[in-house]
N, C-alpha and C. Protein backbone atom coordinates (compact mmCIF):
# COMPACT_ATOMS: atom_id res chain seq x y z
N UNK A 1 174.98 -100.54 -63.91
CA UNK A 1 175.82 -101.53 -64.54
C UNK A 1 175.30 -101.83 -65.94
N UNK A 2 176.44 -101.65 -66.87
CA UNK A 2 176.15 -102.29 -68.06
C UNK A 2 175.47 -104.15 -68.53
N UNK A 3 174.73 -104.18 -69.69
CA UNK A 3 174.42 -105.83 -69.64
C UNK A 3 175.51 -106.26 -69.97
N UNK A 4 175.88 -107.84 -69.86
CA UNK A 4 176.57 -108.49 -70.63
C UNK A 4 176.60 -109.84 -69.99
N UNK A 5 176.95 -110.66 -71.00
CA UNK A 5 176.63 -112.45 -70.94
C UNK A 5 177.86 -113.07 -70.90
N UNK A 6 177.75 -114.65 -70.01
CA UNK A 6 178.83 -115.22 -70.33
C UNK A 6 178.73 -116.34 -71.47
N UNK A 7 179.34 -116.66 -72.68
CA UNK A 7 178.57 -117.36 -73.51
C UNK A 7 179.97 -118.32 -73.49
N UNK A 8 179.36 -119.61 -74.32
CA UNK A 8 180.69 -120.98 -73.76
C UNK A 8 180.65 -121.02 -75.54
N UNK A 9 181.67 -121.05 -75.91
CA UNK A 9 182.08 -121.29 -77.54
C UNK A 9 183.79 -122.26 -77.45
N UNK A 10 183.76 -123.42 -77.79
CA UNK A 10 185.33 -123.56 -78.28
C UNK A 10 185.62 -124.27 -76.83
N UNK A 11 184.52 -124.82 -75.69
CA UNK A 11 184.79 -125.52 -74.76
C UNK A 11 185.18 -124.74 -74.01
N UNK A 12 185.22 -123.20 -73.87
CA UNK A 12 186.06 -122.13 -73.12
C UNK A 12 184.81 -120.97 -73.01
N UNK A 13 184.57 -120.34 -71.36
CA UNK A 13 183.17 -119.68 -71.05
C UNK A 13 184.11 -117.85 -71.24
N UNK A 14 183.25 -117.08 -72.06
CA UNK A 14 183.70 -115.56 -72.49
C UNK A 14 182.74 -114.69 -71.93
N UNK A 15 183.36 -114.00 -70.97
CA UNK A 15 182.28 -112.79 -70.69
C UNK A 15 182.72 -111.58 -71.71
N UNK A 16 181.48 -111.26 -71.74
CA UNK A 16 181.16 -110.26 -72.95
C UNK A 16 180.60 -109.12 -72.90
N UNK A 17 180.47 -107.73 -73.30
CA UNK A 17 179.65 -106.57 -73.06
C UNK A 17 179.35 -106.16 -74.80
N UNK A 18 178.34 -105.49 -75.10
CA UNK A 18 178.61 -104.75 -76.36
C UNK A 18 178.98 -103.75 -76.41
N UNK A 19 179.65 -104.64 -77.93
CA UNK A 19 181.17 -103.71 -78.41
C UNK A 19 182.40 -103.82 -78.04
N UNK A 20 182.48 -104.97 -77.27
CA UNK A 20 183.91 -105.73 -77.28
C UNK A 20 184.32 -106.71 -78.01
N UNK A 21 185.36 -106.42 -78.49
CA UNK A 21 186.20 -107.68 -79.48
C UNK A 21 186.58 -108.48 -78.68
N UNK A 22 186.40 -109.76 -79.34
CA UNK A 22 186.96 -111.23 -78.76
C UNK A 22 187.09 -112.08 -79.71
N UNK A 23 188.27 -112.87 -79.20
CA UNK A 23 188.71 -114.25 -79.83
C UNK A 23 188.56 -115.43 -79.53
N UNK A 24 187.75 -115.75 -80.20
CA UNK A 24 187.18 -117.61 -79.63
C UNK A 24 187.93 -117.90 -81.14
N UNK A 25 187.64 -119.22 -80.35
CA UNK A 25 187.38 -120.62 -81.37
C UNK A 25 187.49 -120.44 -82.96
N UNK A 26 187.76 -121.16 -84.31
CA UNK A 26 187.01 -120.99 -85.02
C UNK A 26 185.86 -121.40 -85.77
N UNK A 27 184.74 -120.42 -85.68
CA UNK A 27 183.60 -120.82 -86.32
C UNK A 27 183.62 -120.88 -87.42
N UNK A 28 182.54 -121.53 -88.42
CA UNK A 28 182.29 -121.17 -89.63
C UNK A 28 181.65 -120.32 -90.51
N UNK A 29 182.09 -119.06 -90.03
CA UNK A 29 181.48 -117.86 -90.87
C UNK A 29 182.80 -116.97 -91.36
N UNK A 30 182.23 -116.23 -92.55
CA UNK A 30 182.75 -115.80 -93.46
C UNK A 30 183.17 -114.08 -92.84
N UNK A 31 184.18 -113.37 -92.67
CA UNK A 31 184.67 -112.16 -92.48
C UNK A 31 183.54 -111.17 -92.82
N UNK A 32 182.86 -110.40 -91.90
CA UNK A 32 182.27 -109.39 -92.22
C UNK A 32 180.61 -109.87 -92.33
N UNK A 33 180.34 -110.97 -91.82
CA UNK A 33 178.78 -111.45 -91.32
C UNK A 33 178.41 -111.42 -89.84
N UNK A 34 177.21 -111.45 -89.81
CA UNK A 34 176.97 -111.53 -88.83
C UNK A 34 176.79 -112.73 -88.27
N UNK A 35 176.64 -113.36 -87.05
CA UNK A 35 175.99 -114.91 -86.50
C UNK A 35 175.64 -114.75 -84.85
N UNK A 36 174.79 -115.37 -84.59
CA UNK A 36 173.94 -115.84 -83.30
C UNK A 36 174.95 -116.53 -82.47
N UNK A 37 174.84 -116.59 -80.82
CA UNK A 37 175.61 -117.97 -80.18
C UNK A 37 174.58 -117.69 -79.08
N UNK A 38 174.14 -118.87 -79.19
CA UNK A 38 173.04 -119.14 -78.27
C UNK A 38 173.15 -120.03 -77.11
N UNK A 39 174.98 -120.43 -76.89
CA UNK A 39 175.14 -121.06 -75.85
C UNK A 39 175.34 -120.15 -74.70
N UNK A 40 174.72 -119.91 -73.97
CA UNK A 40 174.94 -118.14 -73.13
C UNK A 40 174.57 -119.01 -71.77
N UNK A 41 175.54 -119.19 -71.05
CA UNK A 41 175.37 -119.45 -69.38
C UNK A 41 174.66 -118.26 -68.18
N UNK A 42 174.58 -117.23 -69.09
CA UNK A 42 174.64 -116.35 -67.80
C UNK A 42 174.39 -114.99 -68.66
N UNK A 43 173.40 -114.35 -68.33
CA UNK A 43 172.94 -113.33 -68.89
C UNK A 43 172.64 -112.09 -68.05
N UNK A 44 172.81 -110.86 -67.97
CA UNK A 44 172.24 -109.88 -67.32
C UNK A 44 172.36 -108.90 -68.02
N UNK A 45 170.87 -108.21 -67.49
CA UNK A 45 170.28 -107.03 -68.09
C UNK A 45 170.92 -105.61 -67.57
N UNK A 46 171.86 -105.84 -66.46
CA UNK A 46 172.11 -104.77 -65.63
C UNK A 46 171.84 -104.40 -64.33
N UNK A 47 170.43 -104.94 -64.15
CA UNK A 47 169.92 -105.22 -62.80
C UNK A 47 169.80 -106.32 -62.23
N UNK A 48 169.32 -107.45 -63.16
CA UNK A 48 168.91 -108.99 -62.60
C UNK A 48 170.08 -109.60 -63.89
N UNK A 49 170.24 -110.89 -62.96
CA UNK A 49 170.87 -111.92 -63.41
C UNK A 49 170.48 -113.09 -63.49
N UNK A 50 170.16 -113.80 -65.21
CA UNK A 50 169.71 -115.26 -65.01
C UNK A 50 170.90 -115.99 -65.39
N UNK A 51 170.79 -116.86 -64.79
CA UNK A 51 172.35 -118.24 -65.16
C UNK A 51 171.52 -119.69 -65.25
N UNK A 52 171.93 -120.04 -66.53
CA UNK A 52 171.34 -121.38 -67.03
C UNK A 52 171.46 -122.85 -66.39
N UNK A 53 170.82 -123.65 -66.63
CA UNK A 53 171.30 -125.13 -66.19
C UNK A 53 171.22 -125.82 -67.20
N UNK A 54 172.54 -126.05 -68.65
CA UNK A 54 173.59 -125.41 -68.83
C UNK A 54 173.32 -123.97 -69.25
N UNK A 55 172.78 -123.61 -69.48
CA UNK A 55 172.30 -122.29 -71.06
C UNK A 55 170.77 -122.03 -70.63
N UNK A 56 170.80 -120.35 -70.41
CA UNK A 56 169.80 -119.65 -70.32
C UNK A 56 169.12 -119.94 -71.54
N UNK A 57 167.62 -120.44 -71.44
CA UNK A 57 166.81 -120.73 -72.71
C UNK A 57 166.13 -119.16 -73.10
N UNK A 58 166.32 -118.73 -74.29
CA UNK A 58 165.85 -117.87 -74.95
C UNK A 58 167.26 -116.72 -75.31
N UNK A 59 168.16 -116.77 -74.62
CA UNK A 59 169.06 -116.12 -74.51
C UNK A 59 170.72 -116.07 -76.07
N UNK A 60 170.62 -115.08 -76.57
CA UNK A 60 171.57 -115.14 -77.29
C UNK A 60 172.59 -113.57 -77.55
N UNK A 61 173.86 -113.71 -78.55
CA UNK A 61 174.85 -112.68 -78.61
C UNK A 61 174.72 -113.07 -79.48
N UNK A 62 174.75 -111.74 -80.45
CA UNK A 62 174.60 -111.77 -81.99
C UNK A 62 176.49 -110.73 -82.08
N UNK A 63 177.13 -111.79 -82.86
CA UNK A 63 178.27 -110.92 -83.07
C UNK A 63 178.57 -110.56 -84.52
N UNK A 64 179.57 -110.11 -84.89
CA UNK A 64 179.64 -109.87 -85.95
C UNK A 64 181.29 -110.02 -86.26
N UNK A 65 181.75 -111.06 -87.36
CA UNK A 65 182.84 -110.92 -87.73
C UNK A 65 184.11 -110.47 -88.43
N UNK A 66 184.62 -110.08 -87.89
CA UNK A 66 186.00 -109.38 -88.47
C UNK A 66 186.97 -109.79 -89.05
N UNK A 67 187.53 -110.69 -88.12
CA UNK A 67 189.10 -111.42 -89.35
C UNK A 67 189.49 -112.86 -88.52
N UNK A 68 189.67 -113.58 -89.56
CA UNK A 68 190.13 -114.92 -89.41
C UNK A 68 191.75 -114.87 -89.09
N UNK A 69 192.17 -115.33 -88.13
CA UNK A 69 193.24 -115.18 -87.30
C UNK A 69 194.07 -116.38 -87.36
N UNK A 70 195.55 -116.39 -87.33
CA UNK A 70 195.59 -117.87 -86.58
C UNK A 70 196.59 -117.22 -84.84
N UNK A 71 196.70 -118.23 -83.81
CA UNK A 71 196.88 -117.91 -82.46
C UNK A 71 198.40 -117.82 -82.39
N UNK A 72 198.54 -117.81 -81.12
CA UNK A 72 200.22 -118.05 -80.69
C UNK A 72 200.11 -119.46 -80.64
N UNK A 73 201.57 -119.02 -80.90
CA UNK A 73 202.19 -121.16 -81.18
C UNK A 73 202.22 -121.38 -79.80
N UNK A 74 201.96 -123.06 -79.58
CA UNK A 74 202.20 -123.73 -78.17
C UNK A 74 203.09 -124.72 -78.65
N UNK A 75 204.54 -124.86 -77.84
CA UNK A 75 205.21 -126.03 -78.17
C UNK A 75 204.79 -126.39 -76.70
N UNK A 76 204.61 -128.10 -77.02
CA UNK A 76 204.40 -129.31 -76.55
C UNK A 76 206.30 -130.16 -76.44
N UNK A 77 206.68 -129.93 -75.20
CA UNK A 77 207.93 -130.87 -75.78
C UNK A 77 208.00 -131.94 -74.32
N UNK A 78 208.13 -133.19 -74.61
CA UNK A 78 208.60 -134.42 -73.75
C UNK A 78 209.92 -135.19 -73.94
N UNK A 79 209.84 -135.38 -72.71
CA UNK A 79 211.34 -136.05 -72.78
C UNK A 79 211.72 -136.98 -71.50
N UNK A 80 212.28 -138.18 -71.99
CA UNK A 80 212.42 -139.30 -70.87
C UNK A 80 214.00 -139.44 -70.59
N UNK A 81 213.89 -139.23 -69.73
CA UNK A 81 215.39 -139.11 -69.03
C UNK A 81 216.03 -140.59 -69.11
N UNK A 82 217.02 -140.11 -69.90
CA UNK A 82 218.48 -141.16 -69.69
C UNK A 82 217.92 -141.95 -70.91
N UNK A 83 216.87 -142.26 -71.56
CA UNK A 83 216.59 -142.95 -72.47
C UNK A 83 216.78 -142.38 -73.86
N UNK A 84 216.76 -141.08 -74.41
CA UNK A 84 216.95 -139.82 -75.51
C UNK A 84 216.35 -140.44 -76.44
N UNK A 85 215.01 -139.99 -75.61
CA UNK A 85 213.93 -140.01 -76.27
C UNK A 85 213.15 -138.46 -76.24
N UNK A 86 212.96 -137.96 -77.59
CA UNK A 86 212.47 -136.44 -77.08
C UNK A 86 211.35 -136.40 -78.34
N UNK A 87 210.86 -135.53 -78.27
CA UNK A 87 209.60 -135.22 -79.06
C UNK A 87 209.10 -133.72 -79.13
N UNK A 88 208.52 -133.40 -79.66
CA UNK A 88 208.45 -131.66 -79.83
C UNK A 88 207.18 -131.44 -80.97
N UNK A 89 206.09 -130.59 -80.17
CA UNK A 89 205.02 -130.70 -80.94
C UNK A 89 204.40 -129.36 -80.93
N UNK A 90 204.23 -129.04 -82.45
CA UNK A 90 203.71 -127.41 -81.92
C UNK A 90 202.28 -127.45 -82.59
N UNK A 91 201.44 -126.57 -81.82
CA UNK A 91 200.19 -125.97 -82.22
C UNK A 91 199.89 -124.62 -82.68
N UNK A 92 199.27 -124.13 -83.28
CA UNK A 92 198.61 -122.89 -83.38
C UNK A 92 197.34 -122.98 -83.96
N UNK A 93 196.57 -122.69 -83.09
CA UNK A 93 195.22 -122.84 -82.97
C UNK A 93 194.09 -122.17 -84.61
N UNK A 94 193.21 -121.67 -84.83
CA UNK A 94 192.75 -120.63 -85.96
C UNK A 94 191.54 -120.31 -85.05
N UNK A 95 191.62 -119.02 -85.09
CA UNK A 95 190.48 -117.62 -84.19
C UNK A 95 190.03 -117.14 -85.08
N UNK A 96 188.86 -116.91 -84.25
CA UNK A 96 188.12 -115.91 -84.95
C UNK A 96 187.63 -114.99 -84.13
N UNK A 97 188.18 -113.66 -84.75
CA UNK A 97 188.31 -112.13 -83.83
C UNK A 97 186.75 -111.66 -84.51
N UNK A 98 185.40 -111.15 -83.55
CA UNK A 98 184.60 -110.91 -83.91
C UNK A 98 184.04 -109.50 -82.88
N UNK A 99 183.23 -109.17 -83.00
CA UNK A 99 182.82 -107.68 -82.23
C UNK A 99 181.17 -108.34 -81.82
N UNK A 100 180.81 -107.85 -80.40
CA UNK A 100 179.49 -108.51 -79.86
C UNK A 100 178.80 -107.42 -80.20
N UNK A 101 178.10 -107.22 -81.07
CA UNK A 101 176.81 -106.21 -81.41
C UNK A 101 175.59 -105.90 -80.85
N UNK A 102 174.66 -106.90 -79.80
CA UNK A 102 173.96 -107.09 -79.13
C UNK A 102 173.97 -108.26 -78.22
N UNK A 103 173.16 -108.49 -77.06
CA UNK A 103 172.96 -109.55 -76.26
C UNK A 103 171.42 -109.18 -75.70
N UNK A 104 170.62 -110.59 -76.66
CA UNK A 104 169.70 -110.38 -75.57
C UNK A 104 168.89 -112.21 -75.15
């Protein structure tokens, strides 16, 4: 078995291997740097598995970023019956699509 970690970014837990692209949250780094996330719940080497109480101490994914994104829209819509009352609320989140380069 290959390694790979589950790391929590954006309030949302990502399992990860290197050399897979993923979209979290957005952080604050610049297209084409590298950065650390050292919130990692759950780490394995392939053979053994440590899982944190929250976050394995010593444990990090160094990724590297690619392109600043924004998400799919979420409409939010409410509505109270017989009263016409309605409301309509949309989101689209901003990602950041990055590549996991190592985990250790």
């Amino acid at each position: 078995m290959e390694p790979y970690a589950v790391l929590e970014t954006g309030g949302k837990q990502t399992l990860v291997k290197v050399g897979d692209t993923i979209e979290i949250e957005k952080i604050p780094v610049e297209a084409g740097q590298e950065t650390t996330i050292d919130t990692v719940c759950a780490v394995s080497d392939g053979t053994t598995l440590k899982i944190g109480a929250p976050y394995v101490e010593g444990a990090k994914v160094v990724i590297e970023v690619d392109a600043l994104k924004r998400g799919k829209k979420v409409v939010n819509f409410k509505a109270r019956r017989r009263k016409g009352s309605r409301r309509t609320v949309g989101h689209r989140q901003f990602l950041t699509v990055a590549t996991v380069k190592s985990i250790a």
